[in-house]
N, C-alpha and C. Protein backbone atom coordinates (compact mmCIF):
# COMPACT_ATOMS: atom_id res chain seq x y z
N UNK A 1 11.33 5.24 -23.03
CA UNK A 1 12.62 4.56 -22.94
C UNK A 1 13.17 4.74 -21.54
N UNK A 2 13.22 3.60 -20.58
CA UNK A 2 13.66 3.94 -19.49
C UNK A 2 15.09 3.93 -19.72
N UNK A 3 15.71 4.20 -18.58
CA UNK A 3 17.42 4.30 -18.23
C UNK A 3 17.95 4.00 -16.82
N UNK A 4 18.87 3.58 -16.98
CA UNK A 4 19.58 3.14 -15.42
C UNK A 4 20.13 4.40 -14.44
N UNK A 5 19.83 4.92 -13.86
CA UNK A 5 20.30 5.89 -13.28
C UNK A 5 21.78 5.87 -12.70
N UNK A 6 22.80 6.77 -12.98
CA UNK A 6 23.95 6.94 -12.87
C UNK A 6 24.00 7.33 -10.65
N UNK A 7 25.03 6.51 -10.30
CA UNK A 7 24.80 6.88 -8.93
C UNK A 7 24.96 8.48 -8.79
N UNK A 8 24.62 9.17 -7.52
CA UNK A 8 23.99 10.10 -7.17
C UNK A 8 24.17 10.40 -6.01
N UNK A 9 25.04 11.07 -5.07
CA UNK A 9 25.09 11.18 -4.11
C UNK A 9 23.40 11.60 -2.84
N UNK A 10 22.89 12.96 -3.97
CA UNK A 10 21.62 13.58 -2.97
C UNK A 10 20.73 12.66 -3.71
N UNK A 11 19.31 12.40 -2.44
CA UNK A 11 18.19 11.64 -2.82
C UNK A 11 17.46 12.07 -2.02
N UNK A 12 16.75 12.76 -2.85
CA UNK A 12 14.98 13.44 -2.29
C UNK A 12 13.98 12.55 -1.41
N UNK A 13 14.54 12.39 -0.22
CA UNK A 13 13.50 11.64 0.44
C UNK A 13 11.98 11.84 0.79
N UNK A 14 11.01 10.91 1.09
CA UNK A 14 9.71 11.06 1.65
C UNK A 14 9.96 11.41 2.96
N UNK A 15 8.57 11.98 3.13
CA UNK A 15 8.49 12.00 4.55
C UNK A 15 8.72 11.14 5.43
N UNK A 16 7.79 10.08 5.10
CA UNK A 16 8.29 8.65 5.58
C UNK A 16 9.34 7.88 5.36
N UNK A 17 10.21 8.05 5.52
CA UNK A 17 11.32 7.14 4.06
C UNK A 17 11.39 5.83 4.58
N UNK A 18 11.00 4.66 4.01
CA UNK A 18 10.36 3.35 4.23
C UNK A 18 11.11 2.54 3.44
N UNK A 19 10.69 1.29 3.80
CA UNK A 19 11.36 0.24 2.64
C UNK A 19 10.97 0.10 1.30
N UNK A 20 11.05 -0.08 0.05
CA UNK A 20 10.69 -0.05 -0.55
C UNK A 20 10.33 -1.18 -1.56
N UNK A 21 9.34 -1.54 -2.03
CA UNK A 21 8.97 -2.65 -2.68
C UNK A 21 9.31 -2.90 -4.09
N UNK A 22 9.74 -4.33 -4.18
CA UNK A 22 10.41 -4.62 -5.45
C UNK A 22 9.64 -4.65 -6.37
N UNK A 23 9.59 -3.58 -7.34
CA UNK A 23 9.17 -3.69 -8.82
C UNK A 23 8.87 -5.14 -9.28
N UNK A 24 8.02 -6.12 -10.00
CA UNK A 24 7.98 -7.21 -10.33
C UNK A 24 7.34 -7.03 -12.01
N UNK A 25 7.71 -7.86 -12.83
CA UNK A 25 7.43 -7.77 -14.32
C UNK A 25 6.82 -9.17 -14.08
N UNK A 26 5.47 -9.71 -14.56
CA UNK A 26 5.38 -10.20 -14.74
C UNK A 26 5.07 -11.30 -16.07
N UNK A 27 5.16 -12.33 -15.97
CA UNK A 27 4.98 -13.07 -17.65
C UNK A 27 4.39 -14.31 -17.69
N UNK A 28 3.43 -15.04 -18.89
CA UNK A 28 2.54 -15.59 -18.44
C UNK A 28 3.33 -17.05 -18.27
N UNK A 29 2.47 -18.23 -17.13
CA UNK A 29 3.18 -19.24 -16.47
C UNK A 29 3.13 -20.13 -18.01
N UNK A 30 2.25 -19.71 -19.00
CA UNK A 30 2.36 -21.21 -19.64
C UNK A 30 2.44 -20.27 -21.46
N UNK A 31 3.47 -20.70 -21.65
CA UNK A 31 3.40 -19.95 -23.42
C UNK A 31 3.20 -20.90 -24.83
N UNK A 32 2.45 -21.32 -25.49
CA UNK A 32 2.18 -21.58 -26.47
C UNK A 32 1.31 -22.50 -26.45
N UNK A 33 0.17 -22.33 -25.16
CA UNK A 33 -1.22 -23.44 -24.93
C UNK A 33 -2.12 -22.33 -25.10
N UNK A 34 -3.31 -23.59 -25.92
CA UNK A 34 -4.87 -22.77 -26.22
C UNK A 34 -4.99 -22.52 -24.79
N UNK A 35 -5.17 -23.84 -23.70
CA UNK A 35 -5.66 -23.48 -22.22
C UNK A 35 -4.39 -24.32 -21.10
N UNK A 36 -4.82 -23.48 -19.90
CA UNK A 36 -3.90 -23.76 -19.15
C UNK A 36 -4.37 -25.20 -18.39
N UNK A 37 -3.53 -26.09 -18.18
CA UNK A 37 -3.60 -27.46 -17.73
C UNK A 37 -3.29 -27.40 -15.77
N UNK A 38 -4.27 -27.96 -15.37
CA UNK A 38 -4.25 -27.31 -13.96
C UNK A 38 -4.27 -29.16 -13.44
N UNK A 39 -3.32 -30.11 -14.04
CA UNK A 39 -3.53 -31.33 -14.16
C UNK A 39 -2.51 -31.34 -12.45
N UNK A 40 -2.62 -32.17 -11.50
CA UNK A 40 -1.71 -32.36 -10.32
C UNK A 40 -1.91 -31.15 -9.62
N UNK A 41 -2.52 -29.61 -9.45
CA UNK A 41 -2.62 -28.89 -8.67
C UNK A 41 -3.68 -29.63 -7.52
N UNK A 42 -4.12 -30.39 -7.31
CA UNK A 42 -5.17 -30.93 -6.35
C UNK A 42 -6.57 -30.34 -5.76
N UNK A 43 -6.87 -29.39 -6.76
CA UNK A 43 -8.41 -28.67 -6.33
C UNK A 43 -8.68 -27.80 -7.56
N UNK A 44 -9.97 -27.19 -7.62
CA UNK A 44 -10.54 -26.70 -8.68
C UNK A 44 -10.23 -25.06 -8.47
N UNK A 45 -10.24 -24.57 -10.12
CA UNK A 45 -9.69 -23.23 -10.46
C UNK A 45 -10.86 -22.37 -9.58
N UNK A 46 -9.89 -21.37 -8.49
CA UNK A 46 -10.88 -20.50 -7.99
C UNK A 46 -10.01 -19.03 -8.11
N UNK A 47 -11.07 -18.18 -8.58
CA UNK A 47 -11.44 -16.85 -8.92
C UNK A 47 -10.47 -15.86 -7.93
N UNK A 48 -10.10 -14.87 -8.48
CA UNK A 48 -10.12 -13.99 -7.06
C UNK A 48 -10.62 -12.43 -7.37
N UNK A 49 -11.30 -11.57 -6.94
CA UNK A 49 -11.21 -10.23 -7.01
C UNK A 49 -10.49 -9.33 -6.60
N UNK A 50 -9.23 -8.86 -8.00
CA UNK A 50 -8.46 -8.27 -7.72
C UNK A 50 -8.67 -6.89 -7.54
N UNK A 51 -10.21 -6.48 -7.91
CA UNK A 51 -10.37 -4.83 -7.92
C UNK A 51 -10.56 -4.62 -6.51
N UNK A 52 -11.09 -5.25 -5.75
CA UNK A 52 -11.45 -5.14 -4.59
C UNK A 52 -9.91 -4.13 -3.47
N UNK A 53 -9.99 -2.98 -2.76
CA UNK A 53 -9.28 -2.20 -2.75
C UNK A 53 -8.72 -2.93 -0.89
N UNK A 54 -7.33 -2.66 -0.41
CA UNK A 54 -7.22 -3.16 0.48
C UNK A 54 -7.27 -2.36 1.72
N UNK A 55 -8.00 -2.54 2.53
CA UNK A 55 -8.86 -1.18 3.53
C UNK A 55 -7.81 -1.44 5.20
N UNK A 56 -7.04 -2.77 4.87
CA UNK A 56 -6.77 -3.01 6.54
C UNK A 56 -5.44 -2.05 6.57
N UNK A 57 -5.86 -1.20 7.64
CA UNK A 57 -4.21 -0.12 7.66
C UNK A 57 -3.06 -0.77 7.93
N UNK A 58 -3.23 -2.29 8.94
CA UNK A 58 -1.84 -2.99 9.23
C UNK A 58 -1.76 -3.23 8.09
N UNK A 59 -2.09 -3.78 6.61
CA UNK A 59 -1.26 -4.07 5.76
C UNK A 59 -0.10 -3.20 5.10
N UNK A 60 -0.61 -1.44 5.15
CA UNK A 60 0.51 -0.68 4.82
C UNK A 60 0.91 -0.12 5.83
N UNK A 61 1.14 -0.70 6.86
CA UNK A 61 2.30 -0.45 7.45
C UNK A 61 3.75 -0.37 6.98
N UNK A 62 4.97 0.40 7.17
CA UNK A 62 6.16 0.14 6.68
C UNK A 62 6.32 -0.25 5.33
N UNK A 63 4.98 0.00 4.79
CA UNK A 63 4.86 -0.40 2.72
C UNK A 63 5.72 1.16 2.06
N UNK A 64 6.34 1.22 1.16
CA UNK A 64 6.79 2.80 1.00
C UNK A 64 5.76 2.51 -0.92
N UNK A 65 4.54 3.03 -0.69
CA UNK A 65 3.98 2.60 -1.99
C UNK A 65 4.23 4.27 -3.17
N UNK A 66 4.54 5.34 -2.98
CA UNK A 66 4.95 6.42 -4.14
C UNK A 66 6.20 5.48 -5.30
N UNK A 67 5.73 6.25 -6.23
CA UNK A 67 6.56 5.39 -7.08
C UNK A 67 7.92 6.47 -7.81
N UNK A 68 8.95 5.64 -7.19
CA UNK A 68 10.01 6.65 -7.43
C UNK A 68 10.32 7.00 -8.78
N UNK A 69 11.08 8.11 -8.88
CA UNK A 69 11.42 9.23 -10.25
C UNK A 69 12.34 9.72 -10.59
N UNK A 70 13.09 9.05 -11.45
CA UNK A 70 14.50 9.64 -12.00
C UNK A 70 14.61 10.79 -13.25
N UNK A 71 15.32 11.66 -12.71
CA UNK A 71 15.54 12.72 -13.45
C UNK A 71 17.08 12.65 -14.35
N UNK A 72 17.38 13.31 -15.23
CA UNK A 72 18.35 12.68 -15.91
C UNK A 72 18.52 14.03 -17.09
N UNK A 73 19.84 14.47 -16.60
CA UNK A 73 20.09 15.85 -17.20
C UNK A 73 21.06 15.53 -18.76
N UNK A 74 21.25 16.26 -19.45
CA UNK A 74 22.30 16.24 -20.99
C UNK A 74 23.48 15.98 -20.46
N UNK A 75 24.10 16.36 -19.74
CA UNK A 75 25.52 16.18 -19.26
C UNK A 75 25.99 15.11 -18.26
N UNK A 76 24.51 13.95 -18.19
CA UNK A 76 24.65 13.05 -17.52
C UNK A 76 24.31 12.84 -15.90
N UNK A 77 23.84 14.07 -15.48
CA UNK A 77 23.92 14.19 -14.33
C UNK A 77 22.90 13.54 -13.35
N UNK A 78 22.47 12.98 -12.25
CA UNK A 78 21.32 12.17 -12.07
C UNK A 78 20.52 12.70 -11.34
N UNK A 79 19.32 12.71 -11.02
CA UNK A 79 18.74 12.64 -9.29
C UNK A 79 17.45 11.72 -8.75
N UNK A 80 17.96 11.48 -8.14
CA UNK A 80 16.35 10.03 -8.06
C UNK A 80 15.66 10.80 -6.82
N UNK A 81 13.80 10.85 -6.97
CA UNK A 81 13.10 11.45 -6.00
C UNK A 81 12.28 10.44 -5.84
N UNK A 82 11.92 10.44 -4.38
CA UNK A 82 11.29 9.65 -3.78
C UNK A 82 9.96 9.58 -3.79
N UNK A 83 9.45 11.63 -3.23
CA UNK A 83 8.52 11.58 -2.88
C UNK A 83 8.09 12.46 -3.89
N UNK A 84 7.28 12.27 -5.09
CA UNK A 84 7.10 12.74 -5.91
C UNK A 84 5.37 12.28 -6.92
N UNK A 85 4.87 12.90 -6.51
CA UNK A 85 3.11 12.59 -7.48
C UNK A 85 2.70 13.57 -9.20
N UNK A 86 2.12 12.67 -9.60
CA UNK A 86 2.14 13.15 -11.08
C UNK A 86 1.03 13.09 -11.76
N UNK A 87 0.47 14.20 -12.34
CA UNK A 87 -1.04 14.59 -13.05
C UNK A 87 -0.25 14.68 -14.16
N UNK A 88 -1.29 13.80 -15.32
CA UNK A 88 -1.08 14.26 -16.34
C UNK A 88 -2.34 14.13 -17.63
N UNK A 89 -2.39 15.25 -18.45
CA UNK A 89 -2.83 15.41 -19.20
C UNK A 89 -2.78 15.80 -20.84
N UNK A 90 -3.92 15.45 -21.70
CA UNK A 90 -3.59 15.39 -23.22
C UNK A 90 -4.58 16.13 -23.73
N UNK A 91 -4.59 17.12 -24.93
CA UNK A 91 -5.47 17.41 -25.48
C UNK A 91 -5.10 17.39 -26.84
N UNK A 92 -6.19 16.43 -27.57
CA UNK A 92 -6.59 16.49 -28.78
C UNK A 92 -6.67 17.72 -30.10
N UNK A 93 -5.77 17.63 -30.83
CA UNK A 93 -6.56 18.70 -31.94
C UNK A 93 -7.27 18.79 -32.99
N UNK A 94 -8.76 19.37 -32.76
CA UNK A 94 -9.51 18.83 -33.40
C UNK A 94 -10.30 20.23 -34.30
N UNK A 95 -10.19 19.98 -35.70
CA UNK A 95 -11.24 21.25 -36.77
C UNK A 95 -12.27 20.59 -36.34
N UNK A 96 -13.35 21.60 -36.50
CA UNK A 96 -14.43 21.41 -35.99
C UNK A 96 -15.18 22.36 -37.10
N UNK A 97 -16.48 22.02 -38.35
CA UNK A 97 -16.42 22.73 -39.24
C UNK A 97 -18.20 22.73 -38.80
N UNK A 98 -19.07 23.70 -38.64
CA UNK A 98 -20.13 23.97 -38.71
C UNK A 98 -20.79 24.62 -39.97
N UNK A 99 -21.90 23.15 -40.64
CA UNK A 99 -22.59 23.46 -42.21
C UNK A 99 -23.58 23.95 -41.41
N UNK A 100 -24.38 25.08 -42.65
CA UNK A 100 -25.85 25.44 -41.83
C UNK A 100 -26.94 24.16 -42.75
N UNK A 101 -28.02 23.67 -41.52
CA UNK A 101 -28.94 22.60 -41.68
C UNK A 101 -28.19 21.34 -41.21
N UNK A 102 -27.06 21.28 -40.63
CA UNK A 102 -26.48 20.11 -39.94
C UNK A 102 -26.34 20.42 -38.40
N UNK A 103 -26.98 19.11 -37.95
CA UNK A 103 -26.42 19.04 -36.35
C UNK A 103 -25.35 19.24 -36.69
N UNK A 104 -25.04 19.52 -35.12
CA UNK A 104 -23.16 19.65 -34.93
C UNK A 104 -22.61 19.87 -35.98
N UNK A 105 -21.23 18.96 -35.58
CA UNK A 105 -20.17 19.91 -36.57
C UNK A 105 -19.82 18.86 -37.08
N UNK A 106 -18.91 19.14 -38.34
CA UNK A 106 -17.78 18.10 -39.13
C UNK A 106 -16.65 18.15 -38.25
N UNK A 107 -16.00 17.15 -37.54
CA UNK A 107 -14.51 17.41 -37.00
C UNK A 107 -13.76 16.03 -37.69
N UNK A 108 -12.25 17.19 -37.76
CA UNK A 108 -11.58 16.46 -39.02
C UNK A 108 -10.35 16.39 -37.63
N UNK A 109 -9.97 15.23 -37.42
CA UNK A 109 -8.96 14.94 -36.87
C UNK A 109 -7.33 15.68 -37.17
N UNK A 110 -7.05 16.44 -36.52
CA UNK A 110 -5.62 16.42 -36.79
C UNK A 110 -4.34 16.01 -36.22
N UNK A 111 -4.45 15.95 -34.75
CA UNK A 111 -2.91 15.21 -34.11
C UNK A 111 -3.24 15.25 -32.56
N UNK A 112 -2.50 14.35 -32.52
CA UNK A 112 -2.18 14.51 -30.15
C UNK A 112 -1.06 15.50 -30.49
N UNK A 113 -1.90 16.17 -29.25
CA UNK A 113 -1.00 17.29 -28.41
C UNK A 113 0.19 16.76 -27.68
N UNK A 114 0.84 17.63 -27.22
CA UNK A 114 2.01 16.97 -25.95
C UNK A 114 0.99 16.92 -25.03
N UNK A 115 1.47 15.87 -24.01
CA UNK A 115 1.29 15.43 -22.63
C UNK A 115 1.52 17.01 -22.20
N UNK A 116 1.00 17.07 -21.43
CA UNK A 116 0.68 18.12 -19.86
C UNK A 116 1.31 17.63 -18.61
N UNK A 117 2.17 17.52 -18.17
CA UNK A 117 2.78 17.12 -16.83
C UNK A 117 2.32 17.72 -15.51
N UNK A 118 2.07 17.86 -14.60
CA UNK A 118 2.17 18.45 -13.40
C UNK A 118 2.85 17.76 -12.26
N UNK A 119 3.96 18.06 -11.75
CA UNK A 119 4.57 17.40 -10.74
C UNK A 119 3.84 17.77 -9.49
N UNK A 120 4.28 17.21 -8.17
CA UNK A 120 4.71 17.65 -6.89
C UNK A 120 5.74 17.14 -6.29
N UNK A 121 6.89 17.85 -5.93
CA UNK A 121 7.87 17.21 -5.58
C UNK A 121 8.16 17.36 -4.33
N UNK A 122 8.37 17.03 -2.82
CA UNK A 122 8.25 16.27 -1.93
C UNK A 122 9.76 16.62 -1.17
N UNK A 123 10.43 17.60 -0.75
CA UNK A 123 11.72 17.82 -0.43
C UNK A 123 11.86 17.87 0.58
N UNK A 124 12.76 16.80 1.64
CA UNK A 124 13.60 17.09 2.95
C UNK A 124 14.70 16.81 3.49
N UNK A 125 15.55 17.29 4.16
CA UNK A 125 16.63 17.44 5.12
C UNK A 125 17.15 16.01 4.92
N UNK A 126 18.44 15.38 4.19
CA UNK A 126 18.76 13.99 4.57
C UNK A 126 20.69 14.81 4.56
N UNK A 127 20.47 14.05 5.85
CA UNK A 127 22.32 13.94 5.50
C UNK A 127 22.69 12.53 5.89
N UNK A 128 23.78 12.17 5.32
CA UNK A 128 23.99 10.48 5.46
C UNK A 128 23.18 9.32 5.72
N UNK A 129 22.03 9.77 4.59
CA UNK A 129 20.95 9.08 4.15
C UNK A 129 19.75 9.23 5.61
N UNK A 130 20.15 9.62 6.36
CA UNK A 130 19.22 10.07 7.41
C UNK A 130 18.33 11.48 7.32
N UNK A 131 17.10 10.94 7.42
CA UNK A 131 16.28 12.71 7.46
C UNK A 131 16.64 12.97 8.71
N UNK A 132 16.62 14.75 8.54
CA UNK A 132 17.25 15.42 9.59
C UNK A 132 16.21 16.50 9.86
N UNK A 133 16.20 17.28 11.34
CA UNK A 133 15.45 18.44 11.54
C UNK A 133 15.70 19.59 11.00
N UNK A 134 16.02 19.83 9.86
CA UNK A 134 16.39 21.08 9.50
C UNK A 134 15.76 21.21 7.88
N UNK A 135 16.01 22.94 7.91
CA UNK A 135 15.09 23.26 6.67
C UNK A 135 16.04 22.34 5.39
N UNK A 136 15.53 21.69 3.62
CA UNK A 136 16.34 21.45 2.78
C UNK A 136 17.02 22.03 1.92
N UNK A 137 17.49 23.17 2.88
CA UNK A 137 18.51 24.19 1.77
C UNK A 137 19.25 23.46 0.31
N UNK A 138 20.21 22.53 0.75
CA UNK A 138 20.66 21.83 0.32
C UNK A 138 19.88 20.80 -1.05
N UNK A 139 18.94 20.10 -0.43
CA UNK A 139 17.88 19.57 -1.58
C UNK A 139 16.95 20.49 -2.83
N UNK A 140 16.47 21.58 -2.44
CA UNK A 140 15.98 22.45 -3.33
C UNK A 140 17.09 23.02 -4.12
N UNK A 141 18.83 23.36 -3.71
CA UNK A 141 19.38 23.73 -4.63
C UNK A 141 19.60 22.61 -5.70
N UNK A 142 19.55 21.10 -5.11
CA UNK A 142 20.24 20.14 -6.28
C UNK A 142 18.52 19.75 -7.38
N UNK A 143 17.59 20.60 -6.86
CA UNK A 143 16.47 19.93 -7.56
C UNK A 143 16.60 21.47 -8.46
N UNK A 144 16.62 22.47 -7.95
CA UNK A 144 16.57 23.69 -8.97
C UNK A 144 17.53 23.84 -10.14
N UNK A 145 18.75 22.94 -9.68
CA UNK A 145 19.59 22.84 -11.56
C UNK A 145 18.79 22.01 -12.18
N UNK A 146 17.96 20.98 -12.17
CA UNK A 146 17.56 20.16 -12.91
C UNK A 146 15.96 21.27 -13.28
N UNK A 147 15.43 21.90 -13.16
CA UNK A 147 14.39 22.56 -13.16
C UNK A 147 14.57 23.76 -14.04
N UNK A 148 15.86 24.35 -14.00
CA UNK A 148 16.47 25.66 -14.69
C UNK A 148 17.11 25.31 -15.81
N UNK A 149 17.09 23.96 -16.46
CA UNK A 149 17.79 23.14 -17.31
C UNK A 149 16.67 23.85 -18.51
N UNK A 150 17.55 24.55 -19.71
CA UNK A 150 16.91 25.36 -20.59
C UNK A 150 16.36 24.05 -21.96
N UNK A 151 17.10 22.60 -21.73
CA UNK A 151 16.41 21.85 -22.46
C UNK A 151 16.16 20.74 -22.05
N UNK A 152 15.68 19.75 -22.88
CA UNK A 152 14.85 18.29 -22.28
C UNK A 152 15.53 17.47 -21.25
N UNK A 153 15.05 17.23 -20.01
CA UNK A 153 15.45 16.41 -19.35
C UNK A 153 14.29 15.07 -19.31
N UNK A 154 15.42 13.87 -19.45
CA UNK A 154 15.47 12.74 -19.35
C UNK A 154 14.35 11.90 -17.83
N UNK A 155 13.21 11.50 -18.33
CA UNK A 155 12.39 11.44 -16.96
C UNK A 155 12.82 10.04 -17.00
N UNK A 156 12.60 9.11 -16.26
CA UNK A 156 12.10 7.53 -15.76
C UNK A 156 11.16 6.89 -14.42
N UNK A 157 10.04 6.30 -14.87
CA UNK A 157 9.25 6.07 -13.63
C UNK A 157 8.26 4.80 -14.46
N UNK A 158 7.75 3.84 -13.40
CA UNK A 158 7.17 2.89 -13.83
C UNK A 158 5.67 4.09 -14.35
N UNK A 159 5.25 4.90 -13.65
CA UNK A 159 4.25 6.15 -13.93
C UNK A 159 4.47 6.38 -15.69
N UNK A 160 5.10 6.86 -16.25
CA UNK A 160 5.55 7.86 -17.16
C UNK A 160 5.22 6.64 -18.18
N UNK A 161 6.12 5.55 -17.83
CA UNK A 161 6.44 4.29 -18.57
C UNK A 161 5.06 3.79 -19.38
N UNK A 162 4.19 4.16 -18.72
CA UNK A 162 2.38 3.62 -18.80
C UNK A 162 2.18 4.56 -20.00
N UNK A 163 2.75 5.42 -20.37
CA UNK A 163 2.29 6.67 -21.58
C UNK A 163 3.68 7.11 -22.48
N UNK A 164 4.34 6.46 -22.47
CA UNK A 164 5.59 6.29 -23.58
C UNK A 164 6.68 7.78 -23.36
N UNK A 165 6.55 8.96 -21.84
CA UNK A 165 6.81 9.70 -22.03
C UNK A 165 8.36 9.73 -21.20
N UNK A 166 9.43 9.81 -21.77
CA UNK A 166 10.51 9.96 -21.71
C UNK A 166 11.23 11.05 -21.51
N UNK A 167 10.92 11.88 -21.62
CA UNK A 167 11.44 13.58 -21.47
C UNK A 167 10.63 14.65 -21.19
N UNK A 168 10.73 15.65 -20.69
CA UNK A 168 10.30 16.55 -20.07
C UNK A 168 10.56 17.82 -20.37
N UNK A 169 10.14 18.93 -20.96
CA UNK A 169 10.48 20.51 -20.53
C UNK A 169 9.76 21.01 -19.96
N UNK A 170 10.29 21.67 -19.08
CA UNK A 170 9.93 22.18 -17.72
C UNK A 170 9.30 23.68 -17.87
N UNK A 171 8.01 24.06 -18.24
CA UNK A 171 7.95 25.48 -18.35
C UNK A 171 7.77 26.25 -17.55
N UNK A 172 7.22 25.93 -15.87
CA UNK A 172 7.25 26.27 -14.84
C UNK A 172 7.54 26.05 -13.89
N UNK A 173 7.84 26.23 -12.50
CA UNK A 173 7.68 25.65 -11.25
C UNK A 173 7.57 26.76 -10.32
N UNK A 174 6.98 26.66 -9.08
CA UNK A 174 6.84 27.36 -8.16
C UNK A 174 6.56 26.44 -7.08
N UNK A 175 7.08 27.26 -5.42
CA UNK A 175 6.96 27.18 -4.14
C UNK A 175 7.01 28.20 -3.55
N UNK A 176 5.94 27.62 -2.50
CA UNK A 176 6.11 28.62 -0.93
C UNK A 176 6.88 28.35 0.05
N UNK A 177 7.38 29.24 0.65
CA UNK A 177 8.43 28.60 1.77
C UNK A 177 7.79 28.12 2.48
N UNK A 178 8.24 26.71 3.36
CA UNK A 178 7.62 26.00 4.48
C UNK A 178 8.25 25.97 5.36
N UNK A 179 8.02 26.83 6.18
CA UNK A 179 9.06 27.05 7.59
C UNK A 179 8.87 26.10 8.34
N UNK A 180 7.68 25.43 9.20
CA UNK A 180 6.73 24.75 9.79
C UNK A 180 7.45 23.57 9.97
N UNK A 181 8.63 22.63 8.94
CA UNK A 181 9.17 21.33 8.72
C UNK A 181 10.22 21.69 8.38
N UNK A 182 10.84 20.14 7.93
CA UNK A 182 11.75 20.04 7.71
C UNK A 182 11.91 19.85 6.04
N UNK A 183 9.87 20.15 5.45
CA UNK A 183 9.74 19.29 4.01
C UNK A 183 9.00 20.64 3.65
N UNK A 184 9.84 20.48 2.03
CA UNK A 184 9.74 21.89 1.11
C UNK A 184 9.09 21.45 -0.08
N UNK A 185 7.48 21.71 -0.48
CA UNK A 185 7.14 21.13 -1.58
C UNK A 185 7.24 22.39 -3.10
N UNK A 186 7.45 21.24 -3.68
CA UNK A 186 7.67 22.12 -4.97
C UNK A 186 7.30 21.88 -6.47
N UNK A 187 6.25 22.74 -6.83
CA UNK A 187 4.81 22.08 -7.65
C UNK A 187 5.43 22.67 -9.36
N UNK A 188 5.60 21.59 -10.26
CA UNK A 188 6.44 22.19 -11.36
C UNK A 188 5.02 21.64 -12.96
N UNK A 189 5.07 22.56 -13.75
CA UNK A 189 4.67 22.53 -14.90
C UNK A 189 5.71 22.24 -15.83
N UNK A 190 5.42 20.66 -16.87
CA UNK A 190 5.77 20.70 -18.31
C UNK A 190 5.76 20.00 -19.08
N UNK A 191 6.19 19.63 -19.99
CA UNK A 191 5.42 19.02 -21.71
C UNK A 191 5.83 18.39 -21.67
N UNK A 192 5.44 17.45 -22.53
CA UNK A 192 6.33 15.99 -23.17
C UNK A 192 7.13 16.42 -23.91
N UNK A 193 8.15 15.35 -24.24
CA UNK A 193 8.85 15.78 -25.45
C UNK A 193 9.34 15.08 -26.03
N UNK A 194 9.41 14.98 -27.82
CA UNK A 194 10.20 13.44 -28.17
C UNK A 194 10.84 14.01 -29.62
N UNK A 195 11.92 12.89 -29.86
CA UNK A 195 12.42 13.35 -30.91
C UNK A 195 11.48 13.04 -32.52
N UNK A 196 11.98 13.57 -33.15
CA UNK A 196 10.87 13.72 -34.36
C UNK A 196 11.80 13.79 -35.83
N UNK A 197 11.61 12.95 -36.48
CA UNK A 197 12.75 13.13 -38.20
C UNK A 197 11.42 13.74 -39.30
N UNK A 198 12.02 14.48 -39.97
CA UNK A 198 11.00 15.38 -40.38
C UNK A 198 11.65 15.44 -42.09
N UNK A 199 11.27 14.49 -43.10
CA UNK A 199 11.50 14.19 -44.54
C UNK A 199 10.96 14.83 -45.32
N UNK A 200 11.56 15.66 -46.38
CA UNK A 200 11.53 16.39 -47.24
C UNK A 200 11.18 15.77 -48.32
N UNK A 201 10.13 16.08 -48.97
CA UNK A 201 9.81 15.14 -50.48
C UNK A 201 9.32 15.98 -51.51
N UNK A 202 10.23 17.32 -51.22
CA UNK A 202 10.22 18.01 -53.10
C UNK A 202 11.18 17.73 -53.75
N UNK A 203 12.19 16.74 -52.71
CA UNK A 203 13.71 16.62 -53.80
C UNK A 203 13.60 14.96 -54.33
């Protein structure tokens, strides 16, 4: 379930902080035909290969391609991050019953696990929307209330959106100080989380 993010004064910039490209939804040009009628286009239907990966560096030039990440606390509170990358993982739970005189095993399905999250979050120096030369004192404190938050915070990202995961508890995070810049990374562990109605049927 995405959400509109409430304005926000601090915003976790990239290193680069670039323009950023408009999200597009797309939907199909023709709705309720067996086939599409290509009648007055003036030439024949040609192909394209979209897997094919794009190698020329002038094209990302000034592209800002990370895909931004809204955080979203119980009390309403917001923070949108810029520069932010995301691993995630699922494990299956599975009985696994070994007969003697049978290959392998019997496995009896029982449920998906929570998602596995792994952030990296991407922190530097902005004052009046300008990155600045200095360490992000300031940015790591407004990212550490949202991190020390003892229950589910509210995620949003076209990322997350791809795996239905909406909320977050946070069971870890850690950093090293980065003296070196002006950018403080900060690598966080945690679960999915969703609400759940749970019906009683001895009454």
């Amino acid at each position: 379930m995405a959400f509109q993010p409430i304005s926000f004064e601090f915003v976790a910039a990239g290193v680069a902080q670039q323009a950023r490209l408009a999200l597009c939804r797309f939907s199909p040009s023709q709705k309720n035909a067996e086939r599409p009628s290509w009648d007055g286009h003036g030439g024949e239907i040609a192909g394209r290969d979209l897997s094919v990966p794009i190698t020329d560096p002038s094209y990302w030039a000034s592209r800002y391609v990370l895909t931004e990440l809204v955080l979203r606390r119980e009390d309403g509170r917001t923070l949108r991050i810029d520069d932010a990358t995301v691993n995630i993982s699922q494990e299956k739970h599975i009985v696994r019953t070994q007969l003697v005189g049978l290959r392998g095993t019997i496995k009896e399905y029982i449920c998906q696990g929570d998602y596995s999250v792994s952030l990296s979050v991407g922190i530097v120096a902005v004052r009046d929307g300008v990155i600045v030369d200095e360490y992000p004192e300031e940015g790591i404190r407004e990212v550490r209330a949202f991190l020390d938050e003892d229950r589910a915070v509210e995620v949003s990202s076209t990322f997350f959106e791809l795996f239905g995961i909406s909320r977050l508890v946070v069971s870890r995070f850690s950093l090293s100080q980065e003296t070196w810049s002006n950018r403080q990374r900060i690598d966080v562990q945690a679960f999915s989380d969703e609400d759940y109605m749970i019906k009683c049927t001895e009454y």
